[in-house]
N, C-alpha and C. Protein backbone atom coordinates (compact mmCIF):
# COMPACT_ATOMS: atom_id res chain seq x y z
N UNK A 1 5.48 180.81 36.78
CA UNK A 1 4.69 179.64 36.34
C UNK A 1 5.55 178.38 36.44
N UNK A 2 5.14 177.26 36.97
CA UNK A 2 5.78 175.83 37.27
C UNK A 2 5.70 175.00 35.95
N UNK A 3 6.75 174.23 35.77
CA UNK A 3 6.59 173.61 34.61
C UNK A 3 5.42 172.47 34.78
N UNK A 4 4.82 171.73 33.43
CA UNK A 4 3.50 170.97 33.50
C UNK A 4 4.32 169.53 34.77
N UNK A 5 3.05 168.86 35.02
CA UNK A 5 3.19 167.69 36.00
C UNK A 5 2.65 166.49 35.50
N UNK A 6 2.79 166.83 34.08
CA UNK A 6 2.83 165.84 32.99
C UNK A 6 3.33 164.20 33.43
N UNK A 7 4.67 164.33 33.22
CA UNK A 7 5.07 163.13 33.57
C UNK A 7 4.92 162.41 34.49
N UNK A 8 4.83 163.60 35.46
CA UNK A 8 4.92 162.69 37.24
C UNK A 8 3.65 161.97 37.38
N UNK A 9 2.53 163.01 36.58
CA UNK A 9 1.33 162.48 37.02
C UNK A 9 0.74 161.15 36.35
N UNK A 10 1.57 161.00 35.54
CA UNK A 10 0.96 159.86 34.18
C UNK A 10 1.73 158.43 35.02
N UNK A 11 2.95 158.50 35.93
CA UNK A 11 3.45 157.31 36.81
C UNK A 11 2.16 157.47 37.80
N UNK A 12 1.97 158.07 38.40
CA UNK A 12 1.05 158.09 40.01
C UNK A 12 -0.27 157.71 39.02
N UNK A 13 -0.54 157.57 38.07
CA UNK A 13 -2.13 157.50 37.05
C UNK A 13 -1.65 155.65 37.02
N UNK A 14 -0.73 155.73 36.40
CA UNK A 14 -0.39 153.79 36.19
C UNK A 14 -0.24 152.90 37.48
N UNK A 15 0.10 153.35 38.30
CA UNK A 15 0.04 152.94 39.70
C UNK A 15 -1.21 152.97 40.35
N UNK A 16 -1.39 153.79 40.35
CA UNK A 16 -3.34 153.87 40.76
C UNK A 16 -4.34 152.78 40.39
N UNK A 17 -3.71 152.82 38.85
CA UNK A 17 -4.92 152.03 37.40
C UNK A 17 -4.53 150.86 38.11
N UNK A 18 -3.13 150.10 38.45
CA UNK A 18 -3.28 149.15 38.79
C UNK A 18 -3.57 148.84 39.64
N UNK A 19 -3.74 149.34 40.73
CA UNK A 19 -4.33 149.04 42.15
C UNK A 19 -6.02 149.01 42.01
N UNK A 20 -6.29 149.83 41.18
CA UNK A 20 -7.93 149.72 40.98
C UNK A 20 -7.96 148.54 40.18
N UNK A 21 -7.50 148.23 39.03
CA UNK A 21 -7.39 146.45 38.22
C UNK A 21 -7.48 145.52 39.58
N UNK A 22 -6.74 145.42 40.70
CA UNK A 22 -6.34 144.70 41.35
C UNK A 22 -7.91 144.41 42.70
N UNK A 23 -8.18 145.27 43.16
CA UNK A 23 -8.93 145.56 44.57
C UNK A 23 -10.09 146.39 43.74
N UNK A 24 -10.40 146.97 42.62
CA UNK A 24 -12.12 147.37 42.24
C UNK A 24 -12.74 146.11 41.50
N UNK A 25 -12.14 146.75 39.77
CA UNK A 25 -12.31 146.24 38.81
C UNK A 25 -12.72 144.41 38.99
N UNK A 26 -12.12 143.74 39.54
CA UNK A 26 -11.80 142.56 39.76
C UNK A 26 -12.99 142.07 40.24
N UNK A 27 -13.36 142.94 41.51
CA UNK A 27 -14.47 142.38 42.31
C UNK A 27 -15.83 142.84 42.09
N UNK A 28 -15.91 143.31 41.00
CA UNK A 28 -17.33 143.70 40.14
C UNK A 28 -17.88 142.35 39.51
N UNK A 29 -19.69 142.43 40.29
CA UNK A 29 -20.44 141.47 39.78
C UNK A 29 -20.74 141.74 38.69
N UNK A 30 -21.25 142.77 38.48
CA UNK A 30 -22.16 143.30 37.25
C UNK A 30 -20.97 143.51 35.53
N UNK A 31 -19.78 143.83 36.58
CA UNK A 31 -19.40 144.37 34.54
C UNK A 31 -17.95 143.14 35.10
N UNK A 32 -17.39 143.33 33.43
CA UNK A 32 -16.24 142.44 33.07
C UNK A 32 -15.29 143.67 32.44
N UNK A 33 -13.98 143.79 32.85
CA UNK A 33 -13.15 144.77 32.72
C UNK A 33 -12.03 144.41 31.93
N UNK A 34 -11.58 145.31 30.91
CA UNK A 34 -10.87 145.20 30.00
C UNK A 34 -9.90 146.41 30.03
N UNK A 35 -8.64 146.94 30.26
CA UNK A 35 -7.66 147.81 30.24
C UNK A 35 -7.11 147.89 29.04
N UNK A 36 -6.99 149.40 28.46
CA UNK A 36 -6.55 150.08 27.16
C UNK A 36 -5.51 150.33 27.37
N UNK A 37 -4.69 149.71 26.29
CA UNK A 37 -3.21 150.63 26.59
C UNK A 37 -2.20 151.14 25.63
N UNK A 38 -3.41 151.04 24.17
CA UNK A 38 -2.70 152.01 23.00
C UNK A 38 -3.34 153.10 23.58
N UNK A 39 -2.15 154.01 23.08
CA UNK A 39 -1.71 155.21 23.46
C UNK A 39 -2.74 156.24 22.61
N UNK A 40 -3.05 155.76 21.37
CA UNK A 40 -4.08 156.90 20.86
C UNK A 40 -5.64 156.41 21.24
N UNK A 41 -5.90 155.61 22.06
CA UNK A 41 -6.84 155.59 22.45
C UNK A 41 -6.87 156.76 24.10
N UNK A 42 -5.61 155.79 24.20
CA UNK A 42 -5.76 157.08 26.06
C UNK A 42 -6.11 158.59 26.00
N UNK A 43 -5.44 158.75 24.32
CA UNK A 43 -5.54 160.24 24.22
C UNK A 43 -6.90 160.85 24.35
N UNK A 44 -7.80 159.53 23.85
CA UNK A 44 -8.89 160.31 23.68
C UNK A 44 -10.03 159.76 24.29
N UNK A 45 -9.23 159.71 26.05
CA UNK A 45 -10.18 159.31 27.19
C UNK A 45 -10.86 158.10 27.39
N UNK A 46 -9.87 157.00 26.75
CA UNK A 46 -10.23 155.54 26.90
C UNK A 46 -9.02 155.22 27.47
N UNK A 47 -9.17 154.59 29.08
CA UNK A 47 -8.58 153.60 29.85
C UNK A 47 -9.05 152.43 30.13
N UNK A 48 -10.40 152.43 30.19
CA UNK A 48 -10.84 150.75 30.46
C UNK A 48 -12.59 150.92 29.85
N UNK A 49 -12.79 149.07 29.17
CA UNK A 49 -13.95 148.68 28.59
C UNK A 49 -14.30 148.50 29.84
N UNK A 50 -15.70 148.89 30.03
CA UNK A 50 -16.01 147.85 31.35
C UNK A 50 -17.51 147.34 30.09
N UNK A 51 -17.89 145.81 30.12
CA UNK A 51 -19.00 145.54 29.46
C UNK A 51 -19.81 145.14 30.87
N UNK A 52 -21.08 145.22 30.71
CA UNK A 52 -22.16 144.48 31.71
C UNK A 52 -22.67 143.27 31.00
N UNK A 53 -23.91 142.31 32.08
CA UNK A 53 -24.24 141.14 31.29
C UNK A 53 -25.42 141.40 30.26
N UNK A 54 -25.61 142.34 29.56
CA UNK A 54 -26.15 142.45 28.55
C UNK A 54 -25.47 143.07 27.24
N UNK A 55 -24.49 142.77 27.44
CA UNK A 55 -23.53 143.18 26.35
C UNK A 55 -22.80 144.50 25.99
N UNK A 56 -23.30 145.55 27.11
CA UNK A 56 -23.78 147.13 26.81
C UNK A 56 -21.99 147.32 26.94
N UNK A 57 -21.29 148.36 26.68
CA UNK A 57 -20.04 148.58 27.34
C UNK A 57 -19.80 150.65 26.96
N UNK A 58 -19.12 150.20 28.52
CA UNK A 58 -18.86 151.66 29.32
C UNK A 58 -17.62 151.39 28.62
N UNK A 59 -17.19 153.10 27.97
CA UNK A 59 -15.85 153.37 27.70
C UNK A 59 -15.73 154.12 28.49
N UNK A 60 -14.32 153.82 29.48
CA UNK A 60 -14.32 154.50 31.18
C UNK A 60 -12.69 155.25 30.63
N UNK A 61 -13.21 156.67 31.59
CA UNK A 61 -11.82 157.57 31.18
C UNK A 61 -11.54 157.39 32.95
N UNK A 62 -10.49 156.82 33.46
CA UNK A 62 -9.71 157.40 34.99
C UNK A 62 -9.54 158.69 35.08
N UNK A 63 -10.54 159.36 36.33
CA UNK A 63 -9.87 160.00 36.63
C UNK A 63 -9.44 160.60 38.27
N UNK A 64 -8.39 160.76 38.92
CA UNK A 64 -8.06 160.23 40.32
C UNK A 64 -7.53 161.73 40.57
N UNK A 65 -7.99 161.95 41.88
CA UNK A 65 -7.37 163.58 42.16
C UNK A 65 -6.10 163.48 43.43
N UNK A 66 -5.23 162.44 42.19
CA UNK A 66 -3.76 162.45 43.10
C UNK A 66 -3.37 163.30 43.82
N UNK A 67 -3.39 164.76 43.45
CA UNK A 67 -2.89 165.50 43.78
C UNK A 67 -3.26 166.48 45.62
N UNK A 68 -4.33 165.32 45.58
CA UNK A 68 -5.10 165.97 46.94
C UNK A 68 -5.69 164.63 47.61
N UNK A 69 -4.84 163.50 47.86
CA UNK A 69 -4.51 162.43 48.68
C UNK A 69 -4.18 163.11 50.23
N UNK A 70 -5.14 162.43 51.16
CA UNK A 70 -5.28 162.74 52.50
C UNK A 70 -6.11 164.41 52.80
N UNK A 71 -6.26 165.01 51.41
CA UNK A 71 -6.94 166.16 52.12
C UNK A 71 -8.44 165.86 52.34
N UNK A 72 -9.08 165.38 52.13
CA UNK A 72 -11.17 165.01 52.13
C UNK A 72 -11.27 165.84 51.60
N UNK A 73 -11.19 166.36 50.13
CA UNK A 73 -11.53 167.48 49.44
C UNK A 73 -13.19 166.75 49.05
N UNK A 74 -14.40 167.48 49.05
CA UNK A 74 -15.45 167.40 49.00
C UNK A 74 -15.88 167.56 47.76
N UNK A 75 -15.13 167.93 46.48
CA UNK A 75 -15.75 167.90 45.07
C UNK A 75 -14.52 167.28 43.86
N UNK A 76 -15.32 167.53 42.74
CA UNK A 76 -13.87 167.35 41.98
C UNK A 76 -14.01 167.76 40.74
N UNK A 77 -12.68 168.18 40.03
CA UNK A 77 -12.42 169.01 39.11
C UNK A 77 -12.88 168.61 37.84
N UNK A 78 -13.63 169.03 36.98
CA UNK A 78 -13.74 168.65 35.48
C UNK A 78 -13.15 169.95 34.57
N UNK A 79 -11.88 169.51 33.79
CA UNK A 79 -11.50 170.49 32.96
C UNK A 79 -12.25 170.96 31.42
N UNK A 80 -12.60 172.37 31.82
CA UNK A 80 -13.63 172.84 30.88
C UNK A 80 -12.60 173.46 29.24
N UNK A 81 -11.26 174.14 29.74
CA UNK A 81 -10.58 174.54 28.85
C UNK A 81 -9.33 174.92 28.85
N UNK A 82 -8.29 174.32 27.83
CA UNK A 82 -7.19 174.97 28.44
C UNK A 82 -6.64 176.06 27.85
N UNK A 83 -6.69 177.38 28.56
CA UNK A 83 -6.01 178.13 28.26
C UNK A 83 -4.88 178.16 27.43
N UNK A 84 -3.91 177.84 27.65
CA UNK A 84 -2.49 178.04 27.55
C UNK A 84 -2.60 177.64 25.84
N UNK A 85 -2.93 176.61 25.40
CA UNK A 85 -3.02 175.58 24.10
C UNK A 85 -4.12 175.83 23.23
N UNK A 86 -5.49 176.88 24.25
CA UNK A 86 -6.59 176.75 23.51
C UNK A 86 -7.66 176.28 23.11
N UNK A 87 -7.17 174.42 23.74
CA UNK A 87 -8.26 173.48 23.19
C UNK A 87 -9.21 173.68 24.37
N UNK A 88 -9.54 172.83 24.04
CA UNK A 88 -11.20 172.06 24.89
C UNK A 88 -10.74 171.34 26.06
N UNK A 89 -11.52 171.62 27.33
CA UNK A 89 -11.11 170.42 27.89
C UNK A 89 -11.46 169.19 27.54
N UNK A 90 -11.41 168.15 28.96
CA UNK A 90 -12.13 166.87 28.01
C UNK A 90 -13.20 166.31 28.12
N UNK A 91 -14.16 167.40 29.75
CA UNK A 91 -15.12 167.24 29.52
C UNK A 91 -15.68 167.52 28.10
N UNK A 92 -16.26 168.17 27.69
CA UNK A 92 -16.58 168.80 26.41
C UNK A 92 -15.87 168.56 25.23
N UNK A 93 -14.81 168.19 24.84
CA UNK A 93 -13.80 167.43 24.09
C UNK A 93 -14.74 166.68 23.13
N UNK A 94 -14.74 167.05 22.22
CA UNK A 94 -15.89 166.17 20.85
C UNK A 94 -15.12 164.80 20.25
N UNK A 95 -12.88 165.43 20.43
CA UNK A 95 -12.65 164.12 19.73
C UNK A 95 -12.74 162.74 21.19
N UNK A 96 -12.84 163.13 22.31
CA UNK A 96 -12.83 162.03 23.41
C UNK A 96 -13.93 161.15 23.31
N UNK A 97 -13.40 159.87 23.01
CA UNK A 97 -15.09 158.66 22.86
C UNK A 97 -15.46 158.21 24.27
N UNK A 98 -15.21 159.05 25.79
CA UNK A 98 -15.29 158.46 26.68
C UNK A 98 -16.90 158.67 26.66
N UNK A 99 -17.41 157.42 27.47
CA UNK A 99 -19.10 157.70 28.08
C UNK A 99 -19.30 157.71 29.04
N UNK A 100 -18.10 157.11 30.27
CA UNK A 100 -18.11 157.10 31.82
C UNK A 100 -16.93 157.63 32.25
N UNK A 101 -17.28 158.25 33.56
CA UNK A 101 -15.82 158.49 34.27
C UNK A 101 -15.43 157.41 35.70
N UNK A 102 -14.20 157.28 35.78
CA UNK A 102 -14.31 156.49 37.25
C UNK A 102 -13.58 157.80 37.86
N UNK A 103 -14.14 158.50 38.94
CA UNK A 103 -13.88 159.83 39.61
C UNK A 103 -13.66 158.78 41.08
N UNK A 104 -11.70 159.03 41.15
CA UNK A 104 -11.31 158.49 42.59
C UNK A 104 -10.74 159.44 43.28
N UNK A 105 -11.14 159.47 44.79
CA UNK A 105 -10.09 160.31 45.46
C UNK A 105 -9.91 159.84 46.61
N UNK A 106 -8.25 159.46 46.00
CA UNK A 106 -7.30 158.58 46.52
C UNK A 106 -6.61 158.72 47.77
N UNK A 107 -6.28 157.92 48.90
CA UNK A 107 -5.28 157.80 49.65
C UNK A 107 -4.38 156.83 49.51
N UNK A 108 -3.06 157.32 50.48
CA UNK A 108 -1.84 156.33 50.16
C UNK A 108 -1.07 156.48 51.58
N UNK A 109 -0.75 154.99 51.95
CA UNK A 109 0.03 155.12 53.22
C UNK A 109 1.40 155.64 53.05
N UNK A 110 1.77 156.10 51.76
CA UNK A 110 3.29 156.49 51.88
C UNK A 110 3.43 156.82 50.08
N UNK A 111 3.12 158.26 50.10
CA UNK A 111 3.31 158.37 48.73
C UNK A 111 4.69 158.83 48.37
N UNK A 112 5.72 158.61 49.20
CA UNK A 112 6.87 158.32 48.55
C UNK A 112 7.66 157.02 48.04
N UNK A 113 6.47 156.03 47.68
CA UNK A 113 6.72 154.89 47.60
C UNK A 113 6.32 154.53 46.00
N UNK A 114 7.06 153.97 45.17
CA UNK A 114 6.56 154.09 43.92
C UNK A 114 5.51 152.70 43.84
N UNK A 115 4.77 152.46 44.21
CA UNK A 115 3.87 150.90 44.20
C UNK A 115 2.45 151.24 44.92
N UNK A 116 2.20 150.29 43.65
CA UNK A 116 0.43 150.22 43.55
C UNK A 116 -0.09 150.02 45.30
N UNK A 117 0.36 148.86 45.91
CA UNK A 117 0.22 148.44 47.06
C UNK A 117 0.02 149.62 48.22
N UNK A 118 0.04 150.78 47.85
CA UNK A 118 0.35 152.10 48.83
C UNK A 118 -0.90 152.58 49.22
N UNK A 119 -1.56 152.25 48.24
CA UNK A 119 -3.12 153.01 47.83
C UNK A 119 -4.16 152.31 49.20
N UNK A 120 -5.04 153.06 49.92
CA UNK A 120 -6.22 152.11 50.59
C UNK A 120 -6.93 153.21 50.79
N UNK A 121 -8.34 152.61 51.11
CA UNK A 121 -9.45 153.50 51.34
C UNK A 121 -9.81 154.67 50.79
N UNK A 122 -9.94 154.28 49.66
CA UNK A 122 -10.20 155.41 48.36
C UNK A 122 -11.17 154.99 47.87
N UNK A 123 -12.09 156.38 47.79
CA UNK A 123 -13.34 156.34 47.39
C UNK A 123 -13.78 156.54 46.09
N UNK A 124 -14.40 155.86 45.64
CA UNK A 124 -14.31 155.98 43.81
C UNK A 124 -16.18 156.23 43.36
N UNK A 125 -16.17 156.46 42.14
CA UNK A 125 -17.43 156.54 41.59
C UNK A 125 -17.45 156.47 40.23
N UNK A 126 -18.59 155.86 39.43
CA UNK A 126 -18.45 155.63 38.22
C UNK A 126 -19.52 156.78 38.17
N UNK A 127 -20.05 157.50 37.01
CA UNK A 127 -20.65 158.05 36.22
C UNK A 127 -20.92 158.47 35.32
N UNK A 128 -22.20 158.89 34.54
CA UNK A 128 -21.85 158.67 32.66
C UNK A 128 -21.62 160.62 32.37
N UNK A 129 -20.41 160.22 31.09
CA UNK A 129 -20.18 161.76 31.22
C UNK A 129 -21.18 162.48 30.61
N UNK A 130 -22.25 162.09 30.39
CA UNK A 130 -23.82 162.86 29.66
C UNK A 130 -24.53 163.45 31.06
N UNK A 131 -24.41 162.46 31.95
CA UNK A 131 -24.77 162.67 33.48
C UNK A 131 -24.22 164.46 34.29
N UNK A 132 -22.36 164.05 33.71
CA UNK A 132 -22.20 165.29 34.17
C UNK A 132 -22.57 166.47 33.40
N UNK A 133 -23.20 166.74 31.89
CA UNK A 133 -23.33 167.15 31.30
C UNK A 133 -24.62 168.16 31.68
N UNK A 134 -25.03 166.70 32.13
CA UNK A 134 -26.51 167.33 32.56
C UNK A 134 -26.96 167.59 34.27
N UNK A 135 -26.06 167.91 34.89
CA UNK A 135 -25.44 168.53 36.16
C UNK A 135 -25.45 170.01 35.89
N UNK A 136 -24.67 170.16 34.78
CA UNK A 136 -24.20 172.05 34.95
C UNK A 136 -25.48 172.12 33.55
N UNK A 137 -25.93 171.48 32.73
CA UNK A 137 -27.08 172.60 31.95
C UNK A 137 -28.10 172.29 32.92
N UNK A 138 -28.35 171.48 34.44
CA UNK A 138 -30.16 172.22 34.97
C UNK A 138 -29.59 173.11 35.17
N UNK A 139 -28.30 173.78 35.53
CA UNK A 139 -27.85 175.23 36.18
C UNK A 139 -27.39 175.90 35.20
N UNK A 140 -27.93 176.13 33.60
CA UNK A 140 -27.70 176.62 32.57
C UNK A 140 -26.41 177.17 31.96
N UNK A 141 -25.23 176.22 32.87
CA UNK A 141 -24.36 175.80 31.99
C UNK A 141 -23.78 174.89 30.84
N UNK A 142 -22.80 175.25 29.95
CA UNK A 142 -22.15 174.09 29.28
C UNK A 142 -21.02 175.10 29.04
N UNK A 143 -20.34 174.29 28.06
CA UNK A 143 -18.99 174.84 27.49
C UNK A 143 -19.10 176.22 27.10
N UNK A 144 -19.80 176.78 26.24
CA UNK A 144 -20.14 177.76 25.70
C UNK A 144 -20.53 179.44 26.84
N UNK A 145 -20.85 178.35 27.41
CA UNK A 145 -21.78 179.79 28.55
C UNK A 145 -20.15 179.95 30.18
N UNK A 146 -20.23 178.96 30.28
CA UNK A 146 -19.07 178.70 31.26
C UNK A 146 -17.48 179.76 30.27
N UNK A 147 -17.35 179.56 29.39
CA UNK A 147 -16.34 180.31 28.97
C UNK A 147 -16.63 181.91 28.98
N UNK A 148 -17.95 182.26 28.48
CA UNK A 148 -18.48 183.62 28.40
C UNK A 148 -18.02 184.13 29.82
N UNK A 149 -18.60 183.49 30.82
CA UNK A 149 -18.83 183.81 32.11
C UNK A 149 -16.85 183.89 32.66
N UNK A 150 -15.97 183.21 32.56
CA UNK A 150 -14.94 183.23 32.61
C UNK A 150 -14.00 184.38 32.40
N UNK A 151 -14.26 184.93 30.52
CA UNK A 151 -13.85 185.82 30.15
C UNK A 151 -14.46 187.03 30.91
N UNK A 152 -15.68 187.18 31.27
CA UNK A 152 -16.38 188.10 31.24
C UNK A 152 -15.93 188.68 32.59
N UNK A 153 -14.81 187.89 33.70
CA UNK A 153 -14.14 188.51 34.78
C UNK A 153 -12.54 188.52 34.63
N UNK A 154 -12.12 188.54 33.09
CA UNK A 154 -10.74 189.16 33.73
C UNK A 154 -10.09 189.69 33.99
N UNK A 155 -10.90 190.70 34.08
CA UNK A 155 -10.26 191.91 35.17
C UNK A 155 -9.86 191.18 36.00
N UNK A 156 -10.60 190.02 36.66
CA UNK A 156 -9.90 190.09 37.93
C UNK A 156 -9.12 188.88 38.11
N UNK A 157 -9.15 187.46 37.16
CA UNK A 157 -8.36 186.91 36.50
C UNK A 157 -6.86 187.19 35.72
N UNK A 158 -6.86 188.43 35.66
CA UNK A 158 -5.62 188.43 35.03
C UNK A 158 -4.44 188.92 35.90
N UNK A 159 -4.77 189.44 36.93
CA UNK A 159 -4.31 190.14 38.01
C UNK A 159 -3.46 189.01 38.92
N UNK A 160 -4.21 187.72 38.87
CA UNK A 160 -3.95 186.61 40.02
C UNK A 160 -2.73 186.15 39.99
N UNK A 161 -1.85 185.89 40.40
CA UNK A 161 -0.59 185.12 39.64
C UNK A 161 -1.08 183.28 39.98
N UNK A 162 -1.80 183.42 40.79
CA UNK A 162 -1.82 181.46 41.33
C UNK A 162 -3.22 180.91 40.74
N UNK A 163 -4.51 181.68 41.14
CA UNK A 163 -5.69 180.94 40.85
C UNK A 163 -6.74 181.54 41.33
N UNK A 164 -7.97 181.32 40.89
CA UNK A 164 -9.14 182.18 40.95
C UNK A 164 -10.17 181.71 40.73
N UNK A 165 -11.08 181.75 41.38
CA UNK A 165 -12.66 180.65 41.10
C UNK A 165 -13.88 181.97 41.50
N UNK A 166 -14.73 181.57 41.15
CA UNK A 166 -16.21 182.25 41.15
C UNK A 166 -17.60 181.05 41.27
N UNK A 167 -17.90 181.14 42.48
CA UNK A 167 -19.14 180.40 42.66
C UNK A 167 -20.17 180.55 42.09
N UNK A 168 -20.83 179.18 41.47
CA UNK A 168 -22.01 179.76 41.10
C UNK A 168 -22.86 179.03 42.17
N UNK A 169 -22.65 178.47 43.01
CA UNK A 169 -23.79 178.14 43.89
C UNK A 169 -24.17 176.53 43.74
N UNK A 170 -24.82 175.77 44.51
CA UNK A 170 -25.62 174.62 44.05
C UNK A 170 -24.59 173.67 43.94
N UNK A 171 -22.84 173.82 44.69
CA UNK A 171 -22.02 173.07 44.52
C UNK A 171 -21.22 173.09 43.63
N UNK A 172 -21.40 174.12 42.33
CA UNK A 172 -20.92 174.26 41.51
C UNK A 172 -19.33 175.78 41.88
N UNK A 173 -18.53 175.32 41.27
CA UNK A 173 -17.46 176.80 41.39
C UNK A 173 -16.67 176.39 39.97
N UNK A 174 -16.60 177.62 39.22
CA UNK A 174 -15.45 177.95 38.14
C UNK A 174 -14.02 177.82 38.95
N UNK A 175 -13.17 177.43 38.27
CA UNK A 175 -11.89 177.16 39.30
C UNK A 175 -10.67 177.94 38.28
N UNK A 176 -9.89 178.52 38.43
CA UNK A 176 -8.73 178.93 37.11
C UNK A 176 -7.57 178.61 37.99
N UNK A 177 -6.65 177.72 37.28
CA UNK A 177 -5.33 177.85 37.92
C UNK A 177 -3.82 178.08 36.91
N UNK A 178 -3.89 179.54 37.16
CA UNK A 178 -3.09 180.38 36.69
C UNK A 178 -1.42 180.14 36.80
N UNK A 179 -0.98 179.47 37.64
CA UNK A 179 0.37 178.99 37.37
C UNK A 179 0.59 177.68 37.46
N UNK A 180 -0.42 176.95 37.32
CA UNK A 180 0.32 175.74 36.09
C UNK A 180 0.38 176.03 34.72
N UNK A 181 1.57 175.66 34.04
CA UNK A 181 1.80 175.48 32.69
C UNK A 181 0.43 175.92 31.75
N UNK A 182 -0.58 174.46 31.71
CA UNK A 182 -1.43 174.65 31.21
C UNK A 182 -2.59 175.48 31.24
N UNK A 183 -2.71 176.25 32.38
CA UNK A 183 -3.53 177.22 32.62
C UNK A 183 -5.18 176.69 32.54
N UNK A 184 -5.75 175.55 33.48
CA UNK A 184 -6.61 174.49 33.00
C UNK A 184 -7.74 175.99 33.45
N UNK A 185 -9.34 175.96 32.95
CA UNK A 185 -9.87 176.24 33.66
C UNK A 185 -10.89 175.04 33.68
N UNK A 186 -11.01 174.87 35.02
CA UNK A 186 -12.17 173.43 35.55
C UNK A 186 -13.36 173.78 35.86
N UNK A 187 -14.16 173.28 35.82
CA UNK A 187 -16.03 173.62 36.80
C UNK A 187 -15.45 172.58 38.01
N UNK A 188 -15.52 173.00 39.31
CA UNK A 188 -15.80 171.92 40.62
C UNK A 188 -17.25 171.81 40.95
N UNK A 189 -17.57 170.14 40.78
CA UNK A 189 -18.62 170.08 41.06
C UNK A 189 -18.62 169.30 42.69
N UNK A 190 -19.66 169.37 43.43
CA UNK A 190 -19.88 168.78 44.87
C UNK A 190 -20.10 167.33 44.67
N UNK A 191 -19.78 166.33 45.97
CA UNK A 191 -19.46 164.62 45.65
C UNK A 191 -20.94 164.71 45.72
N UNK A 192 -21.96 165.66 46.75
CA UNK A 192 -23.27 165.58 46.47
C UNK A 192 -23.95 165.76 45.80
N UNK A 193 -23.57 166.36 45.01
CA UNK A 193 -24.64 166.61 43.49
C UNK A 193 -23.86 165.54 42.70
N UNK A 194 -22.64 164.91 42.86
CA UNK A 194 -22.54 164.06 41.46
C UNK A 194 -23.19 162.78 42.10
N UNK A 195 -22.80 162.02 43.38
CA UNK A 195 -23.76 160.80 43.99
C UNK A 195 -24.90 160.93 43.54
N UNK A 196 -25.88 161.46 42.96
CA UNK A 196 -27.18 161.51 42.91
C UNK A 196 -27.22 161.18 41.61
N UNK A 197 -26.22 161.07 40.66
CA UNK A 197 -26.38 160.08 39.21
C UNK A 197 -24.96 159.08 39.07
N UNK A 198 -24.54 158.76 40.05
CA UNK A 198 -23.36 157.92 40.13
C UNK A 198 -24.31 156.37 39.92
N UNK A 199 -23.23 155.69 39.09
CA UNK A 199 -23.81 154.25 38.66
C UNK A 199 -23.15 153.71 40.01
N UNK A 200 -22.38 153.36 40.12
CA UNK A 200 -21.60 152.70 41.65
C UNK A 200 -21.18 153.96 42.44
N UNK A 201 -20.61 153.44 43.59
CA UNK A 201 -20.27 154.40 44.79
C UNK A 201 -19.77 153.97 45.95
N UNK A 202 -18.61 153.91 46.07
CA UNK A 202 -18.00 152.92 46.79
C UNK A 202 -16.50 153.70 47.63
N UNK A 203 -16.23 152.67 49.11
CA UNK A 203 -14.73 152.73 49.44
C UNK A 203 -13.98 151.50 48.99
N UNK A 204 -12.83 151.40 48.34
CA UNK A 204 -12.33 150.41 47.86
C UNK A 204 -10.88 150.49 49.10
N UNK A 205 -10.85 148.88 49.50
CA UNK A 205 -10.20 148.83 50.78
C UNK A 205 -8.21 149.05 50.03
């Protein structure tokens, strides 16, 4: 098992945030953007206010699938639970006050470069996390049933040393990844089933 990617990932997360402050956030008609940066708010899935012109405001959690820059991976991960610790992920997470996600997946002309400036043509999406909620229960999931279904194969889960997923179809796959630290297990959902309740949807240059 590899140790967590904690740290590394929380620099490549601040670098990102600012390149999206810089080239998204900025050039939005509709909302006015505000960046969080007490620390017990981040914890609990607040990175940025975005308000619109009726006063309404999105509490937006980042989240960017650094880790798969230049591949065109076609879905993206929502963590349902973590093993290792026990808790909740953060979809499902009761203490997280987030209501939107900004879901980016990022490129970089040189990610051995520590600067915001690296980042281009990354495709982002806002959506409300009730939205994704209500993605996996038409397919009679949630937290509760997704874990049943989890446990209910580890036979063949426990065997894996790296990672293990089970389709349920409709774009949806259980994902387990068994040697990171945290032992996350995620639902992957398809960019096509989430576009179809995305508030924006965009390439940001």
């Amino acid at each position: 098992m590899v140790r967590s990617k904690f740290y590394e990932d929380k620099r490549k997360e601040e670098l990102f945030g600012r390149y999206l402050d810089k080239n998204f956030y900025s050039a939005l008609n509709a909302y006015s953007s505000q960046r969080v940066y007490e620390k017990d708010l981040q914890k609990k899935g607040v990175d940025l206010i975005l308000e619109d012109d009726q006063g309404e405001h999105l509490v937006v959690d980042e989240k960017a699938a650094l880790h798969y820059m230049h591949t065109n991976i076609n879905t993206f991960a929502f963590e349902i639970f973590n093993k290792n610790s026990g808790n909740p992920g953060w979809l499902y997470n009761p203490n997280y006050l987030t209501s939107h996600y900004l879901l980016a997946w990022p490129h970089a002309t040189d990610t051995s470069v520590p600067s915001s400036d690296v980042f281009c043509n990354n495709e982002v999406m806002l959506i409300s996390r009730k939205d994704i909620h209500k993605i996996l229960a038409d397919r009679g999931l949630d937290q509760e049933k997704i874990l049943d279904i989890f446990y209910s194969y580890e036979h063949e889960w426990s065997r894996t040393e790296s990672f293990w997923c089970k389709d349920f179809g409709n774009g949806i796959t259980l994902y387990f990844t068994k040697w990171l630290k945290e032992q996350p297990v995620n639902v992957l959902i398809s960019k096509a089933a989430l576009k179809k309740h995305a508030i924006l949807h965009k390439v940001v240059g």
